[in-house]
C-alpha atoms as a PDB file:
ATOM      1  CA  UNK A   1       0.000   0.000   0.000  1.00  0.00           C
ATOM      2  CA  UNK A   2       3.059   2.656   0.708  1.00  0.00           C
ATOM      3  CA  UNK A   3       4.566   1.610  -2.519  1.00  0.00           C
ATOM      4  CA  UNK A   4       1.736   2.562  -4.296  1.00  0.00           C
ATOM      5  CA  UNK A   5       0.884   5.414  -2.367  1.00  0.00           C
ATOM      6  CA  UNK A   6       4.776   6.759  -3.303  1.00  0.00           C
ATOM      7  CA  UNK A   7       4.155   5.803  -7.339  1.00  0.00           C
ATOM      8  CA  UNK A   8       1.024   8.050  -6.984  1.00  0.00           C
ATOM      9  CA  UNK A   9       2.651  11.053  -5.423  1.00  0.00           C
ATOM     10  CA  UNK A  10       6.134  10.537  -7.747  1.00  0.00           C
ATOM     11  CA  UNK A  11       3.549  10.833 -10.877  1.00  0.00           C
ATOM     12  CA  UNK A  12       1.308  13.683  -9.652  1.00  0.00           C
ATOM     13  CA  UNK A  13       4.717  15.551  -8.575  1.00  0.00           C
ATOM     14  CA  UNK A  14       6.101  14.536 -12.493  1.00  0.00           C
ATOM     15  CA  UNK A  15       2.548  15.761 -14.201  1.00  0.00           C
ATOM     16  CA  UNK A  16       2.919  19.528 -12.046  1.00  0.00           C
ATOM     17  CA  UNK A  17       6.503  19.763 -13.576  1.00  0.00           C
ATOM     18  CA  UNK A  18       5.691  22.233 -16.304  1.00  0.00           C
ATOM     19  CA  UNK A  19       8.172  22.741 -18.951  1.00  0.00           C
ATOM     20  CA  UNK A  20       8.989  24.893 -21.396  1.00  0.00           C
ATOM     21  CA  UNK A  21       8.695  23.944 -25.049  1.00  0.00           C
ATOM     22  CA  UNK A  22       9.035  25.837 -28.396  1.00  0.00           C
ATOM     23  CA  UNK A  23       8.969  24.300 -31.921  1.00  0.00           C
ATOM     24  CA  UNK A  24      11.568  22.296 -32.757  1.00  0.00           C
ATOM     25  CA  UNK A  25      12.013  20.953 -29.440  1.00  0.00           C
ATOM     26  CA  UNK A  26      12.422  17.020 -29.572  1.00  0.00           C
ATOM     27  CA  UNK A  27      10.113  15.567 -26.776  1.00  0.00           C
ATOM     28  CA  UNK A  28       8.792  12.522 -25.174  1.00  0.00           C
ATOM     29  CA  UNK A  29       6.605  11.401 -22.963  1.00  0.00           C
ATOM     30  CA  UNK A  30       7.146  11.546 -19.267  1.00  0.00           C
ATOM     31  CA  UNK A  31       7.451   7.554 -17.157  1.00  0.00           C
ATOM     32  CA  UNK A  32       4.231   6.277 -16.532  1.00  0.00           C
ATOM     33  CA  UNK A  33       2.381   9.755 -18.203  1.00  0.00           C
ATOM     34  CA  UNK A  34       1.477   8.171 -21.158  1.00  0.00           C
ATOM     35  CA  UNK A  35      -2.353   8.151 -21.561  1.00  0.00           C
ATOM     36  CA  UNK A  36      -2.613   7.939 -25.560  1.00  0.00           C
ATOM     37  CA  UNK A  37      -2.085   5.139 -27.723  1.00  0.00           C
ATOM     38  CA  UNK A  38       0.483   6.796 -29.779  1.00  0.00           C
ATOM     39  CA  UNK A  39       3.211   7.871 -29.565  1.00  0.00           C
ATOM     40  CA  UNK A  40       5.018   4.746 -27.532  1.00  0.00           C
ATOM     41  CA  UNK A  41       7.014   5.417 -24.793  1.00  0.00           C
ATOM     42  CA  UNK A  42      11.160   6.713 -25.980  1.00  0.00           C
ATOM     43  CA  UNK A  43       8.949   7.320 -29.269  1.00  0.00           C
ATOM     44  CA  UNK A  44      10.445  10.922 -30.100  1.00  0.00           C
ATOM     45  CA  UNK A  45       8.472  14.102 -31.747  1.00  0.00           C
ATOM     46  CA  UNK A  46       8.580  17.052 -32.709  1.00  0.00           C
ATOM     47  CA  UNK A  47       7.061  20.259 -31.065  1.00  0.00           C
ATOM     48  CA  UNK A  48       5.054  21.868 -34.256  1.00  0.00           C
ATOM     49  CA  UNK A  49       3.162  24.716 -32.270  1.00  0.00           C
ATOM     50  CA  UNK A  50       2.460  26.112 -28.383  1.00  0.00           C
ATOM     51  CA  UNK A  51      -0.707  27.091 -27.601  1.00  0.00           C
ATOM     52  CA  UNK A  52      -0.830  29.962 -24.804  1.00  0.00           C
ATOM     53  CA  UNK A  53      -4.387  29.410 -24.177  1.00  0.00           C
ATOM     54  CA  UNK A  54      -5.181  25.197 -24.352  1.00  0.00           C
ATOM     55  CA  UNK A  55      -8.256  24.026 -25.381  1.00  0.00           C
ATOM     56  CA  UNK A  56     -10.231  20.943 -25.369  1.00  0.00           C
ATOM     57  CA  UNK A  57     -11.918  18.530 -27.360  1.00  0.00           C
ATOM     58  CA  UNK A  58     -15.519  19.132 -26.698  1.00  0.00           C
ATOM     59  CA  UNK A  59     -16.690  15.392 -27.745  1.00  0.00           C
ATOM     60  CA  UNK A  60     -15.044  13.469 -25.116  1.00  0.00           C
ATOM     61  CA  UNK A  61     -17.752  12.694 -22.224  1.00  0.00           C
ATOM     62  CA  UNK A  62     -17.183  12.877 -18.259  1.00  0.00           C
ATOM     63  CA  UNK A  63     -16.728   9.211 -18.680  1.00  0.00           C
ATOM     64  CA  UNK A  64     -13.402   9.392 -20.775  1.00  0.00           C
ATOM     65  CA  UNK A  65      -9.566  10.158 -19.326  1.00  0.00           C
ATOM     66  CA  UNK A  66      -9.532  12.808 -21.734  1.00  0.00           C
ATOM     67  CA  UNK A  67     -12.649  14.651 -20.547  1.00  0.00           C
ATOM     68  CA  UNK A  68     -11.141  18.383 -20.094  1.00  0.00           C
ATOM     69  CA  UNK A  69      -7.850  17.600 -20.928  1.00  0.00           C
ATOM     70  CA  UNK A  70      -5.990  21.077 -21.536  1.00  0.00           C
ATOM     71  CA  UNK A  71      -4.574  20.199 -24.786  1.00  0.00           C
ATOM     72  CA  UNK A  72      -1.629  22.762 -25.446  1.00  0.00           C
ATOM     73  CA  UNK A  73       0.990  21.718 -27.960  1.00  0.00           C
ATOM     74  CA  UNK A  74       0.956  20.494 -31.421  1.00  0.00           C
ATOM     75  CA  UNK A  75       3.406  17.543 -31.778  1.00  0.00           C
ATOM     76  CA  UNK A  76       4.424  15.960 -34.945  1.00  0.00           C
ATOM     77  CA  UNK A  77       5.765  11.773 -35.121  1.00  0.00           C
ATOM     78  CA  UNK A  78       6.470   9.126 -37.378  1.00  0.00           C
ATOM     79  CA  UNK A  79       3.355   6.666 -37.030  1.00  0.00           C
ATOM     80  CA  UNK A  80       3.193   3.108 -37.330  1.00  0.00           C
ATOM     81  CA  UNK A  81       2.597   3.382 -41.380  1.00  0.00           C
ATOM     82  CA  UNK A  82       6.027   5.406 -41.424  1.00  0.00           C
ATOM     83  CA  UNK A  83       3.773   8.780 -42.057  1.00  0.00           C
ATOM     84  CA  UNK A  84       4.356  11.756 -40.676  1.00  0.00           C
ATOM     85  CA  UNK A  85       1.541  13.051 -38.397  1.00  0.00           C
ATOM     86  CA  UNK A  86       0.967  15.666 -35.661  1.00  0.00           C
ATOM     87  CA  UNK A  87      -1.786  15.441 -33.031  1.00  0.00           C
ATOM     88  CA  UNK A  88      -2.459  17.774 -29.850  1.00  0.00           C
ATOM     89  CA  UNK A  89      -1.915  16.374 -26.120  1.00  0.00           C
ATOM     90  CA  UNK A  90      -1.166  17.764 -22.658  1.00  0.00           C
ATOM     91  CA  UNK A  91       2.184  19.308 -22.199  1.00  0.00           C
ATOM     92  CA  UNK A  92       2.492  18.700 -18.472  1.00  0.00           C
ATOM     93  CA  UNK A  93       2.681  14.861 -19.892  1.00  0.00           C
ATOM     94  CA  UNK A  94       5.634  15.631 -21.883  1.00  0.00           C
ATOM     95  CA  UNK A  95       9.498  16.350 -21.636  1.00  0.00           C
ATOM     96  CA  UNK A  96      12.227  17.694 -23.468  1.00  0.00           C
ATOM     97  CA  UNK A  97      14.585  14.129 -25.252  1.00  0.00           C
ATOM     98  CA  UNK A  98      17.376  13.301 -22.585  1.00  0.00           C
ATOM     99  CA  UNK A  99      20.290  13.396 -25.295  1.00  0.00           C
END
C-alpha cells in the first residue's frame, strides 16, 4: 500500500513539472504519463506549435480520461505506417529528449 501510495505522489509531482517547449524541441513522454495510444514510450516528436491558451476537445464525455484535458501543444511523429503526423496532447505529460 506505501509503494503505491509513493508511485502516486512521484507521478502527480512529475505531471505539475511544467516545462517549457518551443517548436523544434524534440520531446517525449514523461514515465508512466502516457495516456494515448500513440506515440510509444522513448517514441520521439517534434514540437510543431504552443498554444498559450489550451483548449479541449468538446466530444469526449465525463466518462473518458480525456474529458477536459488542456490540450496545449501540437506535436508531430512518425506513425506506425512510417507517415508523418501531428496530433495535440497535454504538455504537463511531456518532456524535453534526454540526449
Amino acid at each position: 500500500m506505501e509503494e503505491m501510495r509513493d508511485t502516486l505522489k512521484k507521478c502527480y509531482d512529475r505531471l505539475l513539472e511544467k516545462q517549457s517547449f518551443k517548436p523544434g524541441d524534440i520531446v517525449q513522454w514523461k514515465d508512466r504519463l502516457k495516456n494515448r495510444r500513440w506515440p510509444a514510450y522513448n517514441q520521439l516528436c517534434v514540437v510543431l506549435d504552443v498554444f498559450e491558451r489550451p483548449f479541449f476537445d468538446e466530444k469526449e464525455s465525463p466518462s473518458t480520461p480525456y474529458f477536459r484535458e488542456p490540450l496545449d501543444i501540437l506535436l508531430g511523429f512518425i506513425d506506425s505506417e512510417d507517415y508523418f503526423v501531428g496530433f495535440h496532447f497535454d504538455s504537463r505529460r511531456f518532456e524535453l529528449c534526454k540526449g
